[in-house]
Each structure stands twice: as structure tokens, then as C-alpha cells.
Protein backbone atom coordinates (compact mmCIF):
# COMPACT_ATOMS: atom_id res chain seq x y z
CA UNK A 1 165.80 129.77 43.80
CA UNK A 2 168.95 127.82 43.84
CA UNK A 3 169.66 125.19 47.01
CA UNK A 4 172.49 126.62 49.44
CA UNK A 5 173.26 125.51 52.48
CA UNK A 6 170.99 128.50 53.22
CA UNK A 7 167.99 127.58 51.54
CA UNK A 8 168.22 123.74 52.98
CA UNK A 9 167.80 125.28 56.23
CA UNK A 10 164.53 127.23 54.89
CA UNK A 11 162.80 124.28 53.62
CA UNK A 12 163.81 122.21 56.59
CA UNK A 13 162.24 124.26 58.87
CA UNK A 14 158.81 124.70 57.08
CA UNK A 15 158.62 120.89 56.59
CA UNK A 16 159.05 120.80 60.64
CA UNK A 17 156.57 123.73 60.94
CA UNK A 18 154.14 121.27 58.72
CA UNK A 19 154.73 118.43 61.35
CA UNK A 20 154.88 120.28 64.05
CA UNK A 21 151.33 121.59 63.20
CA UNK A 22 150.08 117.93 62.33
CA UNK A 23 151.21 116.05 65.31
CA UNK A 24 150.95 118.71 67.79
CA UNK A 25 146.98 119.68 66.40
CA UNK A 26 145.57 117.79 63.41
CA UNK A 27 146.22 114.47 64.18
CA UNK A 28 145.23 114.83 68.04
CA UNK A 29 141.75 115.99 67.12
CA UNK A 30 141.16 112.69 65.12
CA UNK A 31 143.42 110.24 67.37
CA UNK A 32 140.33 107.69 67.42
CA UNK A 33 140.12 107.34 63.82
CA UNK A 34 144.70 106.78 63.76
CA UNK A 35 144.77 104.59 67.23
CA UNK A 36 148.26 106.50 68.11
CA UNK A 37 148.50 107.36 71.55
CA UNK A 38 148.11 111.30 71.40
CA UNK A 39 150.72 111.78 74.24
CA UNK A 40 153.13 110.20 71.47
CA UNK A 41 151.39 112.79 68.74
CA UNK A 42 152.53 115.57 71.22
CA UNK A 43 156.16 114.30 71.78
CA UNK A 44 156.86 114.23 68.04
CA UNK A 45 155.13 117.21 67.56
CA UNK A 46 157.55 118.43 70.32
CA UNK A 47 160.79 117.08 68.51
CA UNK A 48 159.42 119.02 65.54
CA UNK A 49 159.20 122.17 66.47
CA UNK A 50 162.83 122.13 67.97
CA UNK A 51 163.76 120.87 64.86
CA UNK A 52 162.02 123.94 62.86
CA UNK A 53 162.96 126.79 65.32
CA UNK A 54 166.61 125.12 64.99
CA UNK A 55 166.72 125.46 61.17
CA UNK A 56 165.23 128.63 61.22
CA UNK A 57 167.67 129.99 63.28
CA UNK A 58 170.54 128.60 61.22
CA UNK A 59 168.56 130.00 58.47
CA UNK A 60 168.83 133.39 59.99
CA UNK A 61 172.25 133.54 61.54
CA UNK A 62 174.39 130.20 60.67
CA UNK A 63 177.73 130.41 59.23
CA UNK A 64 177.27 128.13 56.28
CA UNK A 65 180.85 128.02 55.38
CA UNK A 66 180.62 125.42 58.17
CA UNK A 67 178.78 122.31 57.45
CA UNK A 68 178.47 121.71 61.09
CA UNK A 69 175.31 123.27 61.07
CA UNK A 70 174.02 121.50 58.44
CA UNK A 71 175.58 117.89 60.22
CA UNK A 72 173.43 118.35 63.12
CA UNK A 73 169.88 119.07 61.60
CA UNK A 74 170.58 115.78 59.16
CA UNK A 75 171.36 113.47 62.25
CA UNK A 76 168.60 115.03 64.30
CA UNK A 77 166.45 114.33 61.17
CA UNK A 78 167.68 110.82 60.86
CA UNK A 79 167.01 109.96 64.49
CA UNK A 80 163.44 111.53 64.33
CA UNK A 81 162.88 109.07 61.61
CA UNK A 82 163.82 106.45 63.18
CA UNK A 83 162.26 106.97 66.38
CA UNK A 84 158.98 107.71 64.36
């Protein structure tokens, strides 16, 4: 598999498919044992799955002759970083 512009999308959106399932069901059931606030566990779980059903759309339908796509998934990623 080579990386496109496609396939970024593709592995972007199963990495926020992996945090989305964490934070939004893992991590809750053992909050006591990480001391974070499990209403913050649900809003980042919440970012994440935006984040994955927005790369898996691009995935499916983007034009990837335009890096805009691509743009907006690496700032929203950047921001979710840094709000995390």
C-alpha cells in the first residue's frame, strides 16, 4: 500500500475510531484507577469520532487533488492535541 492523500485519510480515521472507542468506553469503565474526569473522557471521545467520520468521508468522496481536505483534518488534529 503506498500513502496518498487517500490512504492518509484511511489511517486517520481508524486511529480516531481507536480513540473514539477508548475515551468514549475503555477508559470510562476504569476512570478511578486514571483520576480524569469521565465527562472530559466523553468530550474527547466526542471530538474523535467527528474527527474519524470526517476522514472517512474524505476517504470516500474527497477530491484529493485539493489539499484542502487534507489542511483541515491536520489542524483539527493539532488542536485536539493540544487541547488533550
Amino acid at each position: 500500500m503506498t500513502i496518498n492523500s487517500k490512504n492518509v485519510f484511511l489511517i486517520d480515521g481508524l486511529g480516531a475510531l481507536a480513540s473514539a472507542v477508548l475515551l468514549g468506553f475503555i477508559l470510562p469503565a476504569i476512570q478511578n484507577m486514571i483520576g480524569m474526569p469521565t465527562h472530559i473522557l466523553y468530550l474527547l471521545g466526542l471530538c474523535a469520532s467527528v474527527f474519524m467520520i470526517y476522514s472517512l468521508l474524505c476517504f470516500k468522496f474527497a477530491n484529493y487533488k485539493n489539499p484542502t481536505w487534507l489542511r483541515i483534518i491536520m489542524f483539527a488534529n493539532l488542536a485536539y492535541c493540544l487541547l488533550s
